[in-house]
C-alpha atoms as a PDB file:
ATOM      1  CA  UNK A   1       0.000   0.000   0.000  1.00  0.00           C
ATOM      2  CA  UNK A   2       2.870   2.506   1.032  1.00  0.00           C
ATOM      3  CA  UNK A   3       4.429   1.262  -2.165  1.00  0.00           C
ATOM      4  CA  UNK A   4       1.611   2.247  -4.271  1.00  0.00           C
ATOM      5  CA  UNK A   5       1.043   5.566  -2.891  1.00  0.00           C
ATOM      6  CA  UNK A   6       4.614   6.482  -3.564  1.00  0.00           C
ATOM      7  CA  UNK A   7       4.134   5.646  -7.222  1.00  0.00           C
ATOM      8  CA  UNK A   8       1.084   8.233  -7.147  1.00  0.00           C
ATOM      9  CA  UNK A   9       3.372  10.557  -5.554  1.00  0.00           C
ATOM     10  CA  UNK A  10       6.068  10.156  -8.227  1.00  0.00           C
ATOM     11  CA  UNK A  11       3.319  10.236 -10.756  1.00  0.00           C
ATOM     12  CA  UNK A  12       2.027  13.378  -9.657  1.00  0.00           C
ATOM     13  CA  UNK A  13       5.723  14.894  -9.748  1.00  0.00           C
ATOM     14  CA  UNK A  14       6.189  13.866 -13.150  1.00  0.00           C
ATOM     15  CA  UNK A  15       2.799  15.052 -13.890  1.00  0.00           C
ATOM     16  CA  UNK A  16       3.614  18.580 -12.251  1.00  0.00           C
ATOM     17  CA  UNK A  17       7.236  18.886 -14.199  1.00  0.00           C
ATOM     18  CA  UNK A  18       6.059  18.380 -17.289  1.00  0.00           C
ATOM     19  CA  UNK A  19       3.553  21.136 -16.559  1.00  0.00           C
ATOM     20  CA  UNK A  20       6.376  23.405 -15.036  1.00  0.00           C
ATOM     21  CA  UNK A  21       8.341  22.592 -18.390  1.00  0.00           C
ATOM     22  CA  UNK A  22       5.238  23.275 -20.568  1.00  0.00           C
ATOM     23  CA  UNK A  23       5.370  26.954 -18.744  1.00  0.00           C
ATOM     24  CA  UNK A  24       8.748  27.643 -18.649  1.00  0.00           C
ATOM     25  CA  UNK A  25       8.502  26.578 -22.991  1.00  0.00           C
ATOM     26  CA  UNK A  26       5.554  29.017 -23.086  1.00  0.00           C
ATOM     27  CA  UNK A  27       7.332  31.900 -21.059  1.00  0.00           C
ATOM     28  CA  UNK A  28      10.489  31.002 -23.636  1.00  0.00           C
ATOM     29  CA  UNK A  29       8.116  31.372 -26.313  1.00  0.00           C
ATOM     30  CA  UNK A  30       6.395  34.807 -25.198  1.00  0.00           C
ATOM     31  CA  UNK A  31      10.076  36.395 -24.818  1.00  0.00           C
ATOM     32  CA  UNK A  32      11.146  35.036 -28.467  1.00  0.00           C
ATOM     33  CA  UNK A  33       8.111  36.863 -29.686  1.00  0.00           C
ATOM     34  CA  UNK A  34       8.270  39.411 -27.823  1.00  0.00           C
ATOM     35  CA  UNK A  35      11.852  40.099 -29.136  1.00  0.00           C
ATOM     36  CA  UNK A  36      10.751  39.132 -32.837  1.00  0.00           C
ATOM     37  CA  UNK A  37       7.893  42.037 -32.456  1.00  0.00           C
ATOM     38  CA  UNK A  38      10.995  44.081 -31.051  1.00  0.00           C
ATOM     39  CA  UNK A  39      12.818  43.467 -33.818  1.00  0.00           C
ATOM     40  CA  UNK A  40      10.353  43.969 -36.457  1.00  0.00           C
ATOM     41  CA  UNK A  41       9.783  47.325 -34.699  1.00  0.00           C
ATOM     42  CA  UNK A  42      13.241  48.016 -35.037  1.00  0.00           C
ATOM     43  CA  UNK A  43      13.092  47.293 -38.912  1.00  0.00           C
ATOM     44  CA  UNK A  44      10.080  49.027 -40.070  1.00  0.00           C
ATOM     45  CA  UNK A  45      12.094  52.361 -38.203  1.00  0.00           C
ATOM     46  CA  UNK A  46      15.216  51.201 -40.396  1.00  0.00           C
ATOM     47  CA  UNK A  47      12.749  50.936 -43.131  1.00  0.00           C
ATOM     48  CA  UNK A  48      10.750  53.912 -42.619  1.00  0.00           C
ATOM     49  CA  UNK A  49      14.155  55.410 -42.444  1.00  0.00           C
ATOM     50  CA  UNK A  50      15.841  54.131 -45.688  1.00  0.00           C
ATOM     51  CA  UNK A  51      12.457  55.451 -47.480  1.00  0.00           C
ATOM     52  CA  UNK A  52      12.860  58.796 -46.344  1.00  0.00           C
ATOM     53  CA  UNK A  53      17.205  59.171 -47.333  1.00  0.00           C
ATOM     54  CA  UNK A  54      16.076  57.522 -50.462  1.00  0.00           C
ATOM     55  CA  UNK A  55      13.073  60.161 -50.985  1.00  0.00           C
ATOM     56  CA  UNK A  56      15.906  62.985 -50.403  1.00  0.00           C
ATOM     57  CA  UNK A  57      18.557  61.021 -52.025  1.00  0.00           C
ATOM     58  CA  UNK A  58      15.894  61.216 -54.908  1.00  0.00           C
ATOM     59  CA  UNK A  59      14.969  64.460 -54.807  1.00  0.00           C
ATOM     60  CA  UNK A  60      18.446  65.873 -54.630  1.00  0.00           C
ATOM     61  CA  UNK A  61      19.502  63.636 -57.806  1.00  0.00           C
ATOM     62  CA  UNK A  62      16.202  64.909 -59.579  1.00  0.00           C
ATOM     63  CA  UNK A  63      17.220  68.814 -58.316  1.00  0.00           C
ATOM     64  CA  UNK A  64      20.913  68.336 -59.054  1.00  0.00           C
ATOM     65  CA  UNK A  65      19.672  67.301 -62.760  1.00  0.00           C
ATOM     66  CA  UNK A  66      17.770  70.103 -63.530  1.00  0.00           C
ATOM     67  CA  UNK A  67      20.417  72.967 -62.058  1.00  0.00           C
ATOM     68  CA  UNK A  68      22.690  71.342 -64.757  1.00  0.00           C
ATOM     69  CA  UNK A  69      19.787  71.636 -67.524  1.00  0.00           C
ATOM     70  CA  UNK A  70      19.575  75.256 -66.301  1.00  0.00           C
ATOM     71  CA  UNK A  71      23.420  76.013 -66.323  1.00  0.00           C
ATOM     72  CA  UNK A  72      23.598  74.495 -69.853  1.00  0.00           C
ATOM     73  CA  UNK A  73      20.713  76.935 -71.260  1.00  0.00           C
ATOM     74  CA  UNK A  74      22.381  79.989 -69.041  1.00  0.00           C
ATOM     75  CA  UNK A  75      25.916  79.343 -70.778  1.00  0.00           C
ATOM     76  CA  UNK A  76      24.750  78.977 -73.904  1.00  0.00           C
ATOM     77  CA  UNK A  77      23.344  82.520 -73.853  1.00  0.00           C
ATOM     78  CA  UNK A  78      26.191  83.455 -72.096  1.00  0.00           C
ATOM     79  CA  UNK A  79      28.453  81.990 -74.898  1.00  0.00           C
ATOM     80  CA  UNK A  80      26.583  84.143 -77.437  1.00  0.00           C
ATOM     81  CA  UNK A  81      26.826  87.493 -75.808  1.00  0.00           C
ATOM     82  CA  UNK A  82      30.547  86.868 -74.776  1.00  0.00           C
ATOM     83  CA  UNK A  83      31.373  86.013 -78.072  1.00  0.00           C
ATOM     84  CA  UNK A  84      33.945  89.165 -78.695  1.00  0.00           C
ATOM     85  CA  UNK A  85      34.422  90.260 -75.237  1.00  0.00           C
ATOM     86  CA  UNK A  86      37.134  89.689 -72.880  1.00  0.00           C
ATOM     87  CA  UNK A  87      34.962  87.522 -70.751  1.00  0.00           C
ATOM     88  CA  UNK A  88      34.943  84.690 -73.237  1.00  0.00           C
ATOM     89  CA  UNK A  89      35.386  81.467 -72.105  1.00  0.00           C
ATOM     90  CA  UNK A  90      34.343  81.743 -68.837  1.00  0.00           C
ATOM     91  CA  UNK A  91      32.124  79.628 -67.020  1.00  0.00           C
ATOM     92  CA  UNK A  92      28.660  81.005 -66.104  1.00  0.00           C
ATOM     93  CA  UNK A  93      26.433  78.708 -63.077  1.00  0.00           C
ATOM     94  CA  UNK A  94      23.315  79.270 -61.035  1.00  0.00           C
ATOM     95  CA  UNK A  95      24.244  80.364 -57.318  1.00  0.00           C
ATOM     96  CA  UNK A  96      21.966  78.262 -55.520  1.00  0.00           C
ATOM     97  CA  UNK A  97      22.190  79.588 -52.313  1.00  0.00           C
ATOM     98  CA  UNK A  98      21.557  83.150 -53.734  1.00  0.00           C
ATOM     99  CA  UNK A  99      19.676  82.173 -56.703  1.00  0.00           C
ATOM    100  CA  UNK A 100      22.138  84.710 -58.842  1.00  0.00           C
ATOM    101  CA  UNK A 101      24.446  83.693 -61.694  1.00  0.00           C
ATOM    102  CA  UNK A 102      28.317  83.339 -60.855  1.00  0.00           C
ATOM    103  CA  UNK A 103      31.119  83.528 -63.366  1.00  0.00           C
ATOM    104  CA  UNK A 104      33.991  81.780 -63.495  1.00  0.00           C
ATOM    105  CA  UNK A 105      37.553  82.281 -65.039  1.00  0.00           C
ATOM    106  CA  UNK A 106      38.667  79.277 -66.920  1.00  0.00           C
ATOM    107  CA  UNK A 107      40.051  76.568 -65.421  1.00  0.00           C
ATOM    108  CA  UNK A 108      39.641  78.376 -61.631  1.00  0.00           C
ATOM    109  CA  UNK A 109      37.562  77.700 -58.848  1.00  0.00           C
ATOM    110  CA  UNK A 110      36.826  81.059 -57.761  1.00  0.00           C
ATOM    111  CA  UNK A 111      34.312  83.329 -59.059  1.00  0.00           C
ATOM    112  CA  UNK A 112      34.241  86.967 -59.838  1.00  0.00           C
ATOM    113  CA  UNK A 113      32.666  89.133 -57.474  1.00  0.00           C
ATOM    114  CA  UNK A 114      30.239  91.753 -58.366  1.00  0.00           C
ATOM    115  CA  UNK A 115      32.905  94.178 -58.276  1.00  0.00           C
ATOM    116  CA  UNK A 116      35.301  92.148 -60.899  1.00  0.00           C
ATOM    117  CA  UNK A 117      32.336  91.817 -62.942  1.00  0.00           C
ATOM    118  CA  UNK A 118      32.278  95.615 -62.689  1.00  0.00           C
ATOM    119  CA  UNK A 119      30.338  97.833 -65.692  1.00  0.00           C
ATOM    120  CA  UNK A 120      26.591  98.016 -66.126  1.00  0.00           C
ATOM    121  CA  UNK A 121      26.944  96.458 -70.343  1.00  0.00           C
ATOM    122  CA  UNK A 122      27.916  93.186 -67.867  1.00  0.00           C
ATOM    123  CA  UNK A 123      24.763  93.353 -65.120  1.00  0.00           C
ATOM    124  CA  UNK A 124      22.932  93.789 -68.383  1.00  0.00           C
ATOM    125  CA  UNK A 125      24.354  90.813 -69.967  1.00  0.00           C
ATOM    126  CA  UNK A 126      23.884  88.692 -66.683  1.00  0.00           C
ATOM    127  CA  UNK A 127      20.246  89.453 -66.843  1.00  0.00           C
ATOM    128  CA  UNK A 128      19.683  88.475 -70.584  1.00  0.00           C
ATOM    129  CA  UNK A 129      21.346  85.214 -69.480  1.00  0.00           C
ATOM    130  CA  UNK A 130      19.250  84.370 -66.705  1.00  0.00           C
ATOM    131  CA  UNK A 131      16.074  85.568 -67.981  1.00  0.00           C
ATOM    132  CA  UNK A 132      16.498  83.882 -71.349  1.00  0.00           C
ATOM    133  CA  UNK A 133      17.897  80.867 -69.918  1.00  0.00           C
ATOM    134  CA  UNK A 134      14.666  80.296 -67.466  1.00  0.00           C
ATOM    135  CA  UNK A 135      12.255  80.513 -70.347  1.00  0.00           C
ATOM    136  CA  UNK A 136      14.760  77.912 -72.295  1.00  0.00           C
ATOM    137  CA  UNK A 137      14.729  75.751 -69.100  1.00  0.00           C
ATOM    138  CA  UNK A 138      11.197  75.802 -68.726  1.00  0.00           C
ATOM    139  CA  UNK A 139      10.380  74.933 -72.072  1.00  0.00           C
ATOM    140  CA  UNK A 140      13.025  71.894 -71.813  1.00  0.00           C
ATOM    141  CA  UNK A 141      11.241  71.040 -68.886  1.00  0.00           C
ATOM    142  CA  UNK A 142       7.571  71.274 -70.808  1.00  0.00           C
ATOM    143  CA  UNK A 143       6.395  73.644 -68.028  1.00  0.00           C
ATOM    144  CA  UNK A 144       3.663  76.089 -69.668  1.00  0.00           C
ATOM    145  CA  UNK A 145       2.467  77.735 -65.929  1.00  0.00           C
ATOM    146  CA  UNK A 146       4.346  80.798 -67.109  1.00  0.00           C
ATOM    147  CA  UNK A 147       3.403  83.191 -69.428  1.00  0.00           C
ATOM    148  CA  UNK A 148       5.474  82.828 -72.801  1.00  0.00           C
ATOM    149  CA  UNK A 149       6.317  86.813 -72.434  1.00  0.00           C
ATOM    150  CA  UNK A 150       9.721  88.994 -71.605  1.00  0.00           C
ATOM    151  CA  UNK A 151       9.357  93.038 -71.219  1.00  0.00           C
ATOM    152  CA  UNK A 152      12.867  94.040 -71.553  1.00  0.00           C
ATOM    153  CA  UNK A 153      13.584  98.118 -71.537  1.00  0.00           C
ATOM    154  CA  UNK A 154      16.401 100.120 -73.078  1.00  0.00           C
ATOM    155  CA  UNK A 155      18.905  97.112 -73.114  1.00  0.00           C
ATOM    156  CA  UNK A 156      20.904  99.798 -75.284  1.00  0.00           C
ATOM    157  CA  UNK A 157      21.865 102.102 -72.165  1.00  0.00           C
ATOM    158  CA  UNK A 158      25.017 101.294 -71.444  1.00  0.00           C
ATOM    159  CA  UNK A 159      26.198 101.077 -75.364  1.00  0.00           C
ATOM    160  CA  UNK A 160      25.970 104.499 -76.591  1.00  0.00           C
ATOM    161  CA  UNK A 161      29.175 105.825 -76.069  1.00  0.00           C
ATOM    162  CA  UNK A 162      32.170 104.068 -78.257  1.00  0.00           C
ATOM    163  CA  UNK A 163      32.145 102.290 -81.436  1.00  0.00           C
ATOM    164  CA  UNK A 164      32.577  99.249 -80.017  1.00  0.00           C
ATOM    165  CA  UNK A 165      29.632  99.567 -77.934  1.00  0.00           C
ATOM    166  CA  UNK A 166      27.540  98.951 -81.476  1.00  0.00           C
ATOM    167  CA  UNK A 167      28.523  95.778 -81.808  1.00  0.00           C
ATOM    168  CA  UNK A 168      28.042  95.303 -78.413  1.00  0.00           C
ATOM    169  CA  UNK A 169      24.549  96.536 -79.230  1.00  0.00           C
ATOM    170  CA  UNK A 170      24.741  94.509 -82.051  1.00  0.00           C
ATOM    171  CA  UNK A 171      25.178  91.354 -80.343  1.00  0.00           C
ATOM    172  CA  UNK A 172      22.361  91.676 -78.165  1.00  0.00           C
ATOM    173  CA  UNK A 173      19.818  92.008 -80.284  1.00  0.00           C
ATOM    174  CA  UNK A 174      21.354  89.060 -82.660  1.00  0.00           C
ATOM    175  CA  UNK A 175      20.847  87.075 -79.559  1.00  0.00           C
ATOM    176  CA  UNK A 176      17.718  88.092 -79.087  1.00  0.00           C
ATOM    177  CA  UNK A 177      16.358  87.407 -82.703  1.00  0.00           C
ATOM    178  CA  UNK A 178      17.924  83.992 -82.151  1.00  0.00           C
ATOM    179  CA  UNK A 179      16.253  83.243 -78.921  1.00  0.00           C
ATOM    180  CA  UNK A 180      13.187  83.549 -80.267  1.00  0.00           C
ATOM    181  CA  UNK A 181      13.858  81.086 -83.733  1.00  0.00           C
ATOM    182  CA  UNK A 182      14.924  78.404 -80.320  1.00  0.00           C
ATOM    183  CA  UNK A 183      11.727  78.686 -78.560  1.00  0.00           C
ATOM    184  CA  UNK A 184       9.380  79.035 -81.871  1.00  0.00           C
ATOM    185  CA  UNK A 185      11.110  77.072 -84.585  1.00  0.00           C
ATOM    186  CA  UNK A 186      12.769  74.632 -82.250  1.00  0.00           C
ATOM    187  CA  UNK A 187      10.464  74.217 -79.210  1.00  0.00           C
ATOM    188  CA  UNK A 188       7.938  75.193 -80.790  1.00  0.00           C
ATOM    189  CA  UNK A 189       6.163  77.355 -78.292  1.00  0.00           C
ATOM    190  CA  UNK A 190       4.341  80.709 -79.276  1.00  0.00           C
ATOM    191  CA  UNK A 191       7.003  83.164 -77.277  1.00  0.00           C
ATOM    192  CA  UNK A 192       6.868  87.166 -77.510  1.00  0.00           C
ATOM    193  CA  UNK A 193       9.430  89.549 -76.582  1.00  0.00           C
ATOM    194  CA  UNK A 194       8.593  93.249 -75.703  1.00  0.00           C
ATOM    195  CA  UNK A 195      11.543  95.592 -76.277  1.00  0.00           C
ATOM    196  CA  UNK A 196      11.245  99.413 -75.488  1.00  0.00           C
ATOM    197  CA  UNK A 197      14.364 101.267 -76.408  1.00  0.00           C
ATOM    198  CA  UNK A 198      16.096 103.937 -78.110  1.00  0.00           C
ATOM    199  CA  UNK A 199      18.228 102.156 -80.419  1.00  0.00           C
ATOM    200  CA  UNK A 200      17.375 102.832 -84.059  1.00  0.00           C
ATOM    201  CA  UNK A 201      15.760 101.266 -86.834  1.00  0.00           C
ATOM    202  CA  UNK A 202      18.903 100.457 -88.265  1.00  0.00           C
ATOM    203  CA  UNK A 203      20.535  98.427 -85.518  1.00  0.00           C
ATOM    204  CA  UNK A 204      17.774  95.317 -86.119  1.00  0.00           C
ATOM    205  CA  UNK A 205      15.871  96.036 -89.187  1.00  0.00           C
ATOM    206  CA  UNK A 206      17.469  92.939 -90.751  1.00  0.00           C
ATOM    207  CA  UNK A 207      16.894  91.178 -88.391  1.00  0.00           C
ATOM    208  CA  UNK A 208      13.526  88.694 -89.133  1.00  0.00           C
ATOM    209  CA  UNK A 209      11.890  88.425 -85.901  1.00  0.00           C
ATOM    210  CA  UNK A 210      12.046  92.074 -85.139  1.00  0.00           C
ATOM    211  CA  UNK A 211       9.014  94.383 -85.523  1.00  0.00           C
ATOM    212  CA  UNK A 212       8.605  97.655 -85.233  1.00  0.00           C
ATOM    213  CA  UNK A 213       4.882  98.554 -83.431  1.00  0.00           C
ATOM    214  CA  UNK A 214       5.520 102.261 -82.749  1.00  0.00           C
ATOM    215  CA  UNK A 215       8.103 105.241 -82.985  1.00  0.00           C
ATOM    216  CA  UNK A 216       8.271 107.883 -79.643  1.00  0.00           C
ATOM    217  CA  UNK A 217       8.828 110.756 -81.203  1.00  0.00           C
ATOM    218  CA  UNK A 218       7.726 114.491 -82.046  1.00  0.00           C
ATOM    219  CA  UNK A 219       4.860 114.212 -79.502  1.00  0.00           C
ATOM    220  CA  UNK A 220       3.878 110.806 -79.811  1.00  0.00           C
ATOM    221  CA  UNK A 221       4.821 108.832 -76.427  1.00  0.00           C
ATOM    222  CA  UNK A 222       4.388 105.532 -74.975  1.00  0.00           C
ATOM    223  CA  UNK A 223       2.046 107.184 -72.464  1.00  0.00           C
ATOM    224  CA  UNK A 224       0.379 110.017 -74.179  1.00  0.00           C
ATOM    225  CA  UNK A 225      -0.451 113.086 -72.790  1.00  0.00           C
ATOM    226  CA  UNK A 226      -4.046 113.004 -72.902  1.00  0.00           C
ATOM    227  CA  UNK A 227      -3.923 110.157 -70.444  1.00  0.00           C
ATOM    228  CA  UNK A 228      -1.048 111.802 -68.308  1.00  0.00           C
END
């Protein structure tokens, strides 16, 4: 009898570890998951992470390509009004930072400062270049958002002085006339270009995209004096 109630005993023991062991496995189990749910945590942050550097990774490629698209349409026009001056050659970019247009020397990493660049027939070249280059670049780009239209006024100023100034004068409006055969003939977008000044007649009458709407003269002004 005392035999037989020690078996029971022994029974129950084994009975009762395998119980404690079925715990202690579902205790092991709980922690493995509870680190796997850690983990997975820990990877959709990585994730989450890698999405957003690779969004800005993106958009910096996607920026980076366009500034070059915009400093190849800004030299270009640069290249054409520098033709016969002593800044040919030089390297024109986009200032980022200060959204203005820096030029380089060849082959140096400095740019001029605005008081190297010095004379006003330069700030007048620099803003042919960037205004003429953003219409280019937009057209590239097939943005339409913007009206197809530059008012420029008395680009002639600063060229009335020496003889070379005329072909300084010259020069512009060559570019000009060419500007317009790129975003007509070659884009072909419908592009007008307003041009007050007091060059004469002479200066772009052969040139084919020029048209003369009105002379200010004897009287007869752009705002008349009726209206005044």
């Amino acid at each position: 009898m005392h035999n037989h109630t020690n078996y029971i005993n022994i029974g129950n023991i084994e009975g009762r570890l395998k119980s404690i062991l079925k715990v202690e496995e579902i205790k092991q189990i709980k922690s493995e998951l509870a680190d796997s749910s850690k983990q997975l945590k820990s990877l959709k942050e990585q994730k989450k992470e890698l999405s957003l550097q690779s969004n800005k990774d993106t958009y910096e490629q996607i920026k980076l390509g366009k500034v070059k698209l915009f400093n190849e349409s800004v030299q270009k026009v640069y290249d054409q009004l520098n033709k016969s001056t002593e800044y040919a050659g030089y390297n024109i970019t986009l200032n980022e930072e200060d959204l203005l247009l820096d030029i380089f020397p060849p082959n140096m990493p400095k740019f001029l400062s605005i008081s190297e660049i010095g004379s006003q027939a330069n700030y007048v070249f620099l803003h042919l270049c960037m205004f003429l280059a953003l219409h280019m670049h937009m057209a590239n780009m097939n943005i339409h958002y913007v009206p197809q239209i530059i008012f420029i006024d008395q680009p002639s100023t600063p060229f009335l002085r020496y003889a070379k100034d005329q072909e300084m004068l010259n020069t512009i409006f060559e570019v000009l006339n060419s500007f317009i055969d790129t975003m007509v003939i070659q884009n072909k977008i419908s592009f007008q270009i307003i041009l007050t000044d007091h060059a004469l007649s002479s200066d772009w009458d052969k040139l084919p995209n020029f048209k003369l709407i009105d002379e200010f003269n004897d009287g007869n002004a752009l705002i008349p004096n009726e209206l005044l």
